[in-house]
C-alpha atoms as a PDB file:
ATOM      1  CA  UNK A   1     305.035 151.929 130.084  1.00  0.00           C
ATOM      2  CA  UNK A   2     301.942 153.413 128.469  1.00  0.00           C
ATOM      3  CA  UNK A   3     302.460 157.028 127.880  1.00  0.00           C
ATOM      4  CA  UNK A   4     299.893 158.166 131.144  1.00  0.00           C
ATOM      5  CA  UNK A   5     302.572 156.177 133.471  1.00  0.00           C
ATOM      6  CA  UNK A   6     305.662 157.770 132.154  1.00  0.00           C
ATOM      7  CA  UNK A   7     303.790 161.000 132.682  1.00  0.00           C
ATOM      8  CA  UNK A   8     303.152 160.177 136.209  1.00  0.00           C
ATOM      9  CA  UNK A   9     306.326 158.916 137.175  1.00  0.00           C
ATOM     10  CA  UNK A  10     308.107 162.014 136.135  1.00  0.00           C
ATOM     11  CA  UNK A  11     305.794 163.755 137.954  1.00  0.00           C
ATOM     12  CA  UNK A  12     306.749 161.372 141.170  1.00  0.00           C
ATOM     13  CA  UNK A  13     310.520 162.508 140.018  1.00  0.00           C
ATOM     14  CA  UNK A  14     309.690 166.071 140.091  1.00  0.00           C
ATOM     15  CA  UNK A  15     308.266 165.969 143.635  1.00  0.00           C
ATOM     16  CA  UNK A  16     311.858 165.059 144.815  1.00  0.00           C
ATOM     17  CA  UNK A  17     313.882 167.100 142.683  1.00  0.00           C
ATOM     18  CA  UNK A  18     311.257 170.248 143.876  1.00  0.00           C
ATOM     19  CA  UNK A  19     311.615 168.977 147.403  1.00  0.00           C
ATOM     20  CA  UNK A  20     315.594 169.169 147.468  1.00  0.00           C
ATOM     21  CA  UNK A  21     315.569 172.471 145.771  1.00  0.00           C
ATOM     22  CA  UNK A  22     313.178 174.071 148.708  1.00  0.00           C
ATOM     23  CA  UNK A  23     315.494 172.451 151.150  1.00  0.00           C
ATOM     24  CA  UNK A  24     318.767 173.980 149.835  1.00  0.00           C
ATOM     25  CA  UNK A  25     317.159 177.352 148.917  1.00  0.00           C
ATOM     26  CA  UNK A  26     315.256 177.773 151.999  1.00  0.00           C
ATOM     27  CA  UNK A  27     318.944 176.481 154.138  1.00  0.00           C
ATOM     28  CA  UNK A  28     320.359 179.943 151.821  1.00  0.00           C
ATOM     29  CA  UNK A  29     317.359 181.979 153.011  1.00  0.00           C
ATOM     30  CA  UNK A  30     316.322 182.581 149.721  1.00  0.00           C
ATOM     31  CA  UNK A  31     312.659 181.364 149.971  1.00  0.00           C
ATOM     32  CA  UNK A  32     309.321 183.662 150.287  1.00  0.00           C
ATOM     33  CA  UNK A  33     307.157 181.671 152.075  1.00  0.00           C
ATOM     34  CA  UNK A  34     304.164 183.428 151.016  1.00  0.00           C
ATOM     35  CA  UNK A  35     304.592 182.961 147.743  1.00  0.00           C
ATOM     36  CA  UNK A  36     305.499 180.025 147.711  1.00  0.00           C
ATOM     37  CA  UNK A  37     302.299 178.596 149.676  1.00  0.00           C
ATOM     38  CA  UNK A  38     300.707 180.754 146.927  1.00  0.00           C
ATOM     39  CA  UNK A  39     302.231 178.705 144.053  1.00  0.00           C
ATOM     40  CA  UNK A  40     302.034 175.648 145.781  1.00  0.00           C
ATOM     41  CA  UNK A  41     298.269 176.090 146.149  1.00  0.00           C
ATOM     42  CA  UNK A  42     297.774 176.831 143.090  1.00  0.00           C
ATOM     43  CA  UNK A  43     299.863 174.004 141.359  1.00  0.00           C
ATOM     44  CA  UNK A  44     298.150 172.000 143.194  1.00  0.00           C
ATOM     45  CA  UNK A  45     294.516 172.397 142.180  1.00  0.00           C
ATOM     46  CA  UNK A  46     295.916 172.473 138.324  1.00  0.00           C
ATOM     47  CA  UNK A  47     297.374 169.120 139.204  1.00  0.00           C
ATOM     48  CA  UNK A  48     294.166 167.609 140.486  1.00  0.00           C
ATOM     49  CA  UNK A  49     292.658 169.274 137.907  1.00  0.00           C
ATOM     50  CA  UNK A  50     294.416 168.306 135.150  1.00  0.00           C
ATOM     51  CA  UNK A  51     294.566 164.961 136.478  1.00  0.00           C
ATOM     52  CA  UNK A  52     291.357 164.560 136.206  1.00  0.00           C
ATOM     53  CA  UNK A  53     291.049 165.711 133.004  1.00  0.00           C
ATOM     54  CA  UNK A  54     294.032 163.328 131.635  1.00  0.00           C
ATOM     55  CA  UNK A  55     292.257 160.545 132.759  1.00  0.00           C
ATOM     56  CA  UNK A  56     289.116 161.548 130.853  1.00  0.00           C
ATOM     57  CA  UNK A  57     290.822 161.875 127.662  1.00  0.00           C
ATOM     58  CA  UNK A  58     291.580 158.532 125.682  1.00  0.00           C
ATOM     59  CA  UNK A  59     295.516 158.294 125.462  1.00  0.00           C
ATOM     60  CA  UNK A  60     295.639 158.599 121.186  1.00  0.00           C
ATOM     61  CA  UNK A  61     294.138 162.354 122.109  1.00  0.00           C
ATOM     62  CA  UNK A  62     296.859 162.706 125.019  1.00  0.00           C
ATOM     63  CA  UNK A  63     299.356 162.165 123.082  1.00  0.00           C
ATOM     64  CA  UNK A  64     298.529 164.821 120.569  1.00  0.00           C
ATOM     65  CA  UNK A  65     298.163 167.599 123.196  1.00  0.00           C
ATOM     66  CA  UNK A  66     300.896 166.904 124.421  1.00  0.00           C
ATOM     67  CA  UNK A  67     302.829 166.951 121.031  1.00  0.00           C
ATOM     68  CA  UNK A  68     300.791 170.037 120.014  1.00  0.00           C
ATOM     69  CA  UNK A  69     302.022 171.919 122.922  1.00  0.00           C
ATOM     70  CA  UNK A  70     305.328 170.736 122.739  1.00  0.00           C
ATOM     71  CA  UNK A  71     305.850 172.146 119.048  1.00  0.00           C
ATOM     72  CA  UNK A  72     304.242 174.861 120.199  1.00  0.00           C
ATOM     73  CA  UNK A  73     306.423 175.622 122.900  1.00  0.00           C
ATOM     74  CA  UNK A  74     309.723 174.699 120.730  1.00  0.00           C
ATOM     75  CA  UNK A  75     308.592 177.237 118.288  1.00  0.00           C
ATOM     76  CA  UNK A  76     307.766 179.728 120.402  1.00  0.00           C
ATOM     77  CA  UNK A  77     311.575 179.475 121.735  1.00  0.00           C
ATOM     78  CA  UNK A  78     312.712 179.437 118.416  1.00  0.00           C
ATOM     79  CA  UNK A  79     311.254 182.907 117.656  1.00  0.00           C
ATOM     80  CA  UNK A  80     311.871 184.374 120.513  1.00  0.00           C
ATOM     81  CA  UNK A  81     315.568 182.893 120.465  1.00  0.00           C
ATOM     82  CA  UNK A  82     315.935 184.551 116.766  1.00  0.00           C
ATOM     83  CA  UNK A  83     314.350 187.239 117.293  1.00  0.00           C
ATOM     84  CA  UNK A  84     316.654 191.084 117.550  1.00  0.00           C
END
């Protein structure tokens, strides 16, 4: 799988899993429904967005986004996990 098609079949994953956890959530009663139209909106348009824009970029320059951001995100949880 190149690394664009292992992106979008978590993404395919993540519908499901995200799909099951509104179900059980909004069975409990524990869903705003406002909000959540909000957010779903939202995500939405940053997911055509930024699909749009991952297809633009050649995969070598994907790849180091995405590891950029990772780190970044790992050390960011680092400091905050070490810090008093």
């Amino acid at each position: 799988m190149t690394f664009l098609q292992s992106v979008a079949t978590t993404k395919v994953v993540n519908v499901f899993s995200s799909a099951v956890a509104v179900l059980i959530f909004a069975w409990r009663g524990a869903v705003d429904f406002k909000l959540g139209a909000i957010l779903g909106i939202t995500m939405f348009l940053g997911a055509m967005i930024g699909g749009h824009a991952t297809l633009r970029i050649s995969p070598v320059w994907l790849r180091r986004v995405f590891i950029a951001v990772v780190i970044g995100l790992a050390l960011k949880m680092l400091f905050n996990f070490v810090k008093p």
